[in-house]
N, C-alpha and C. Protein backbone atom coordinates (compact mmCIF):
# COMPACT_ATOMS: atom_id res chain seq x y z
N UNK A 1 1.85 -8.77 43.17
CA UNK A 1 3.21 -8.47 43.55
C UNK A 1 3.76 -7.45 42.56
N UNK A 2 4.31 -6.30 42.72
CA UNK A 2 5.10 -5.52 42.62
C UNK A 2 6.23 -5.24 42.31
N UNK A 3 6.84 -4.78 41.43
CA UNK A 3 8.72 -5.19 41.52
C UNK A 3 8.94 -4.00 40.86
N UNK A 4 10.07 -3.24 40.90
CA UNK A 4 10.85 -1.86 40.06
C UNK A 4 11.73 -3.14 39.08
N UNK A 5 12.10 -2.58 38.20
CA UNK A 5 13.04 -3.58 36.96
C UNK A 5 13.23 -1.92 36.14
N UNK A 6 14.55 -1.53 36.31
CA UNK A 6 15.15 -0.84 35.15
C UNK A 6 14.23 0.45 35.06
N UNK A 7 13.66 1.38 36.60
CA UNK A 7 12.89 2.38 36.33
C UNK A 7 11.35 2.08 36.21
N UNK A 8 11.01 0.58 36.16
CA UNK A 8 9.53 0.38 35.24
C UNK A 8 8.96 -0.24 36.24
N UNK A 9 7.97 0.19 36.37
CA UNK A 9 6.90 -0.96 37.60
C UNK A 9 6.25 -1.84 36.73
N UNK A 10 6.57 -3.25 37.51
CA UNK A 10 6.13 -4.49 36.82
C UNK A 10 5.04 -5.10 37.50
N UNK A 11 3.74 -5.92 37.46
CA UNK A 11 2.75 -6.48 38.40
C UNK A 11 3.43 -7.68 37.54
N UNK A 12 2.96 -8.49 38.64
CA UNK A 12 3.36 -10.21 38.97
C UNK A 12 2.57 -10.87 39.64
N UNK A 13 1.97 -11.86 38.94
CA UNK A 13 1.07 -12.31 39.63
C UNK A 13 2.25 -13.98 40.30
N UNK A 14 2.74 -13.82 39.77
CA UNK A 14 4.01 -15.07 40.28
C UNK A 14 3.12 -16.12 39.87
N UNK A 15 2.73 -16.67 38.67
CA UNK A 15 2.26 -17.48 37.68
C UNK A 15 2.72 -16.95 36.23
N UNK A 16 4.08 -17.67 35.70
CA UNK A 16 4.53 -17.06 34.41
C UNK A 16 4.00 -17.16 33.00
N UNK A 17 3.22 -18.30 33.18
CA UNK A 17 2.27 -18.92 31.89
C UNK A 17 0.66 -18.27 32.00
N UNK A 18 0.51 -17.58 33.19
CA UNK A 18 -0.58 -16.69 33.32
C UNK A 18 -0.05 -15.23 32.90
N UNK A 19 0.84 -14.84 33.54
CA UNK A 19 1.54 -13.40 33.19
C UNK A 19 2.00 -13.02 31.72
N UNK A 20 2.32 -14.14 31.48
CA UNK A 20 3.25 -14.03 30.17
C UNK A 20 1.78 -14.32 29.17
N UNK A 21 0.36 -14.45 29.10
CA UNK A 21 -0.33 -14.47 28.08
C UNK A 21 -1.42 -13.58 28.52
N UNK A 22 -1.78 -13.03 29.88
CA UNK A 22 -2.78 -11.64 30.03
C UNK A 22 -1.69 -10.64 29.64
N UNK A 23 -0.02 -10.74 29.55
CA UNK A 23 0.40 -9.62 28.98
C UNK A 23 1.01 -8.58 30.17
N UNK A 24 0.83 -9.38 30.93
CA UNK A 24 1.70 -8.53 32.64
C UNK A 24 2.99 -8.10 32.18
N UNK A 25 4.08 -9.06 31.24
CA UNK A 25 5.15 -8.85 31.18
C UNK A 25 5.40 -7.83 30.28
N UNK A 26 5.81 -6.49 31.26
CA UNK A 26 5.96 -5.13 30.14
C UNK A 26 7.70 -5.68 29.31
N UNK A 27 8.37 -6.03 29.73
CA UNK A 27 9.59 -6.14 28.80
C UNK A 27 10.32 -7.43 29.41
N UNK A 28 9.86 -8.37 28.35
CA UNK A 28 10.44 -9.85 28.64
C UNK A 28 11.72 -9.99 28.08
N UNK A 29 12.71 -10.64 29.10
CA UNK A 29 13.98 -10.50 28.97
C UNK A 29 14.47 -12.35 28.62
N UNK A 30 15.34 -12.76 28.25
CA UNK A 30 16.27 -13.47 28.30
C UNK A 30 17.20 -13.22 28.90
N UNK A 31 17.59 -13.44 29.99
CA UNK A 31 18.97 -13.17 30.43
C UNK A 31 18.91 -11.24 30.71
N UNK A 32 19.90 -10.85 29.99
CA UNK A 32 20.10 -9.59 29.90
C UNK A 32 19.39 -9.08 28.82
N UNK A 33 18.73 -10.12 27.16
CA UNK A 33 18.59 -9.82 25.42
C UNK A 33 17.21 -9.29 25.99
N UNK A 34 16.38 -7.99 26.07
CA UNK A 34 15.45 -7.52 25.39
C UNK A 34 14.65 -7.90 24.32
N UNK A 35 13.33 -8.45 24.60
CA UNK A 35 12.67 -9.37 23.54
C UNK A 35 12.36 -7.64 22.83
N UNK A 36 11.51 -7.55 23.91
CA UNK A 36 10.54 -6.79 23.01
C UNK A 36 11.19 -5.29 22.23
N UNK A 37 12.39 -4.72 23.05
CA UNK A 37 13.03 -3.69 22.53
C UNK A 37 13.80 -4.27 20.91
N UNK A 38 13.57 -5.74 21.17
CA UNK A 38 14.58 -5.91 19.85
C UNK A 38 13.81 -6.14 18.89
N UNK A 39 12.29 -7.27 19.01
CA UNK A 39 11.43 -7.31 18.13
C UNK A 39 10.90 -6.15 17.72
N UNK A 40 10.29 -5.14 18.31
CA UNK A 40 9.56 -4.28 18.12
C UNK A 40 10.21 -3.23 17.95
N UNK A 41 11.01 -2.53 18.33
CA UNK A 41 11.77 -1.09 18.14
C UNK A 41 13.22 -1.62 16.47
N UNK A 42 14.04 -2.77 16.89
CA UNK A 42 15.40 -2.79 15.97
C UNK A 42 14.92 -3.13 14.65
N UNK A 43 14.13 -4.50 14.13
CA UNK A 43 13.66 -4.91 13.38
C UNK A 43 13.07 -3.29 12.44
N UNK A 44 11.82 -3.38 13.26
CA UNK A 44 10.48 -2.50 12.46
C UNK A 44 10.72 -1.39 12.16
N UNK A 45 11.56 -0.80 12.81
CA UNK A 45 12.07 0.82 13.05
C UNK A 45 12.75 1.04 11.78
N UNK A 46 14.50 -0.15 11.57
CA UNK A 46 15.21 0.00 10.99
C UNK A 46 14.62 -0.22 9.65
N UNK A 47 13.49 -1.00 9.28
CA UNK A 47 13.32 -1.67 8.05
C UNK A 47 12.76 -0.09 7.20
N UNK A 48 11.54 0.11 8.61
CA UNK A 48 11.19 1.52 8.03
C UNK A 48 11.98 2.22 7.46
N UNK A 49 12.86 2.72 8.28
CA UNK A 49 13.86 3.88 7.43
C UNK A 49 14.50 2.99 6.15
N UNK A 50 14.68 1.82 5.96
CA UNK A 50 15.30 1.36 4.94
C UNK A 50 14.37 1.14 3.69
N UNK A 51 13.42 1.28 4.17
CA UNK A 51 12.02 0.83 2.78
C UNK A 51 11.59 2.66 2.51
N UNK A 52 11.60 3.57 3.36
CA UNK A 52 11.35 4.88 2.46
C UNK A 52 12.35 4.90 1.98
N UNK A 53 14.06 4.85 2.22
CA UNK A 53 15.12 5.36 1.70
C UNK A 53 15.01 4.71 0.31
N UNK A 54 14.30 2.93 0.20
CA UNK A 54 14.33 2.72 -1.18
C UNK A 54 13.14 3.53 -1.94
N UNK A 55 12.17 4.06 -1.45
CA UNK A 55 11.41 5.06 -2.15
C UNK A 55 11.61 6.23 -2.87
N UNK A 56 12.28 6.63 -2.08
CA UNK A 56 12.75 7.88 -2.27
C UNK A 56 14.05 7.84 -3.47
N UNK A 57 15.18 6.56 -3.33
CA UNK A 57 16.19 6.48 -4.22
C UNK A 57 15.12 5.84 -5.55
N UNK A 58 14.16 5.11 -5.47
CA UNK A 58 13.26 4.93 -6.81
C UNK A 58 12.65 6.16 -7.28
N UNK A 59 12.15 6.75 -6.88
CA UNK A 59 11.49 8.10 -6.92
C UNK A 59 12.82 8.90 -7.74
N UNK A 60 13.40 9.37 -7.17
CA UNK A 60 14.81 9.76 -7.97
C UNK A 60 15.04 9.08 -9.02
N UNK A 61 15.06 7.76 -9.16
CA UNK A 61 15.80 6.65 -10.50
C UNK A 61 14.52 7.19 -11.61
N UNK A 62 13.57 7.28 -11.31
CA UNK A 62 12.27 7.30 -12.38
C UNK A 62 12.23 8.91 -12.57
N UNK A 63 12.72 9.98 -11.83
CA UNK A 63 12.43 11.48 -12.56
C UNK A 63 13.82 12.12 -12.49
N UNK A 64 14.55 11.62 -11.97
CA UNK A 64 15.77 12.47 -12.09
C UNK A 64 16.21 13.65 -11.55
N UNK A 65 14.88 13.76 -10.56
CA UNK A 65 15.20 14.72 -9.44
C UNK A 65 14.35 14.47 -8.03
N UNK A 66 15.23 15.18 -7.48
CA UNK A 66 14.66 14.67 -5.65
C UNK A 66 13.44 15.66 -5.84
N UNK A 67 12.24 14.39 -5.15
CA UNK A 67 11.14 15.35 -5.19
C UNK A 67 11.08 15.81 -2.89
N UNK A 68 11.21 17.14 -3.25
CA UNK A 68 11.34 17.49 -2.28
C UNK A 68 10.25 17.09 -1.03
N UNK A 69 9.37 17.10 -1.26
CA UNK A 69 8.18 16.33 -0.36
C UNK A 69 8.27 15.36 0.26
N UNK A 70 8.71 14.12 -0.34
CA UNK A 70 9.08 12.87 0.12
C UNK A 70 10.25 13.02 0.88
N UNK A 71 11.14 13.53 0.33
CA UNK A 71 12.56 13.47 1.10
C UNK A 71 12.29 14.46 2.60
N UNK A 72 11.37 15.21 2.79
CA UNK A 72 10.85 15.54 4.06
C UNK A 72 10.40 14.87 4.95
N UNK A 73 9.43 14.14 3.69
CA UNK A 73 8.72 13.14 4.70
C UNK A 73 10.19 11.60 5.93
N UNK A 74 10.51 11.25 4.52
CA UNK A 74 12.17 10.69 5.11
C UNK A 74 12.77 11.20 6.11
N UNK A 75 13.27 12.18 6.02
CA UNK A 75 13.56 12.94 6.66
C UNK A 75 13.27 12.67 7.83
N UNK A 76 11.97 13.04 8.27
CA UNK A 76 11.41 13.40 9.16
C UNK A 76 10.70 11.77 10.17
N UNK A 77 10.35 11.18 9.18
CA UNK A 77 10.16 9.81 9.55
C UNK A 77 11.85 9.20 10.43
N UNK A 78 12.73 9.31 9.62
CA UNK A 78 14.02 9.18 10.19
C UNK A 78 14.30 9.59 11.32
N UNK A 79 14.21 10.89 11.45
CA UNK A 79 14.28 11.42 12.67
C UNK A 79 13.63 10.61 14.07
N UNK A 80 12.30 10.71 13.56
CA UNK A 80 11.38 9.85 14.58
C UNK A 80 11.94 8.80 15.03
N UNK A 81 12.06 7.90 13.96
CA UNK A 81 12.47 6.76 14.61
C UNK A 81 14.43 6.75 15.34
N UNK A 82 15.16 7.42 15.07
CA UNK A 82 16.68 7.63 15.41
C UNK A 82 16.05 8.07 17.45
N UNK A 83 15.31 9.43 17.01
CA UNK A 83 14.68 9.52 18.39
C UNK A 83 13.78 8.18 19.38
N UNK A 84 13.25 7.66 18.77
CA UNK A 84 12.66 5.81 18.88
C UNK A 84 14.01 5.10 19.90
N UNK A 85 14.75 5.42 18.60
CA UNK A 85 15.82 3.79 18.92
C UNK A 85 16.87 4.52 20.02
N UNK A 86 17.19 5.89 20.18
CA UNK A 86 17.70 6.66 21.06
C UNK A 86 17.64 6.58 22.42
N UNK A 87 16.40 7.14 23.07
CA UNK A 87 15.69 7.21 23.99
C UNK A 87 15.09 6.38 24.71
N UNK A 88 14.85 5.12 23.66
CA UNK A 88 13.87 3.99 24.65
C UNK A 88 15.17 3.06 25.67
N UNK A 89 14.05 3.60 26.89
CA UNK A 89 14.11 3.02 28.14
C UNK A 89 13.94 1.64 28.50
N UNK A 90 12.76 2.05 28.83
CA UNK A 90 12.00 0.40 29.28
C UNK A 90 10.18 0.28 28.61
């Protein structure tokens, strides 16, 4: 079985304890709460940008100047993920 949900084609085998552990379910919902957009994209995404930003502010605390490389890399990692948490659909 077949279903559109939010743009996304879903297969269903209409057995949820079968679906839900071969992994059929592309985005398991509660209600309206997004499991997987919240486990996987809010969590991991945000921590990322928050664990280089402490790199980069240690990196600074220990030489006393921004080493330009890293703060690219930040940068740029940031970006990625802002585009991540932006854009995702389904």
């Amino acid at each position: 079985m077949l279903k559109l949900y939010n743009n996304c084609l879903l297969f269903n085998s209409g057995y949820f304890i079968y679906d839900f552990f071969m992994g059929h379910e592309l985005n398991p919902r509660i209600g309206s709460f997004d499991l997987k957009f919240f486990c996987e994209m809010r969590p991991g995404l945000i921590g990322w940008v928050m664990i280089n930003l402490a790199f980069l502010a240690k990196d600074f605390q220990e030489d006393g100047q921004l080493n330009y490389s890293l703060a690219a890399v930040v940068f740029f990692q940031a970006l990625y993920i802002a585009d991540a948490l932006w854009f995702e659909v389904c």
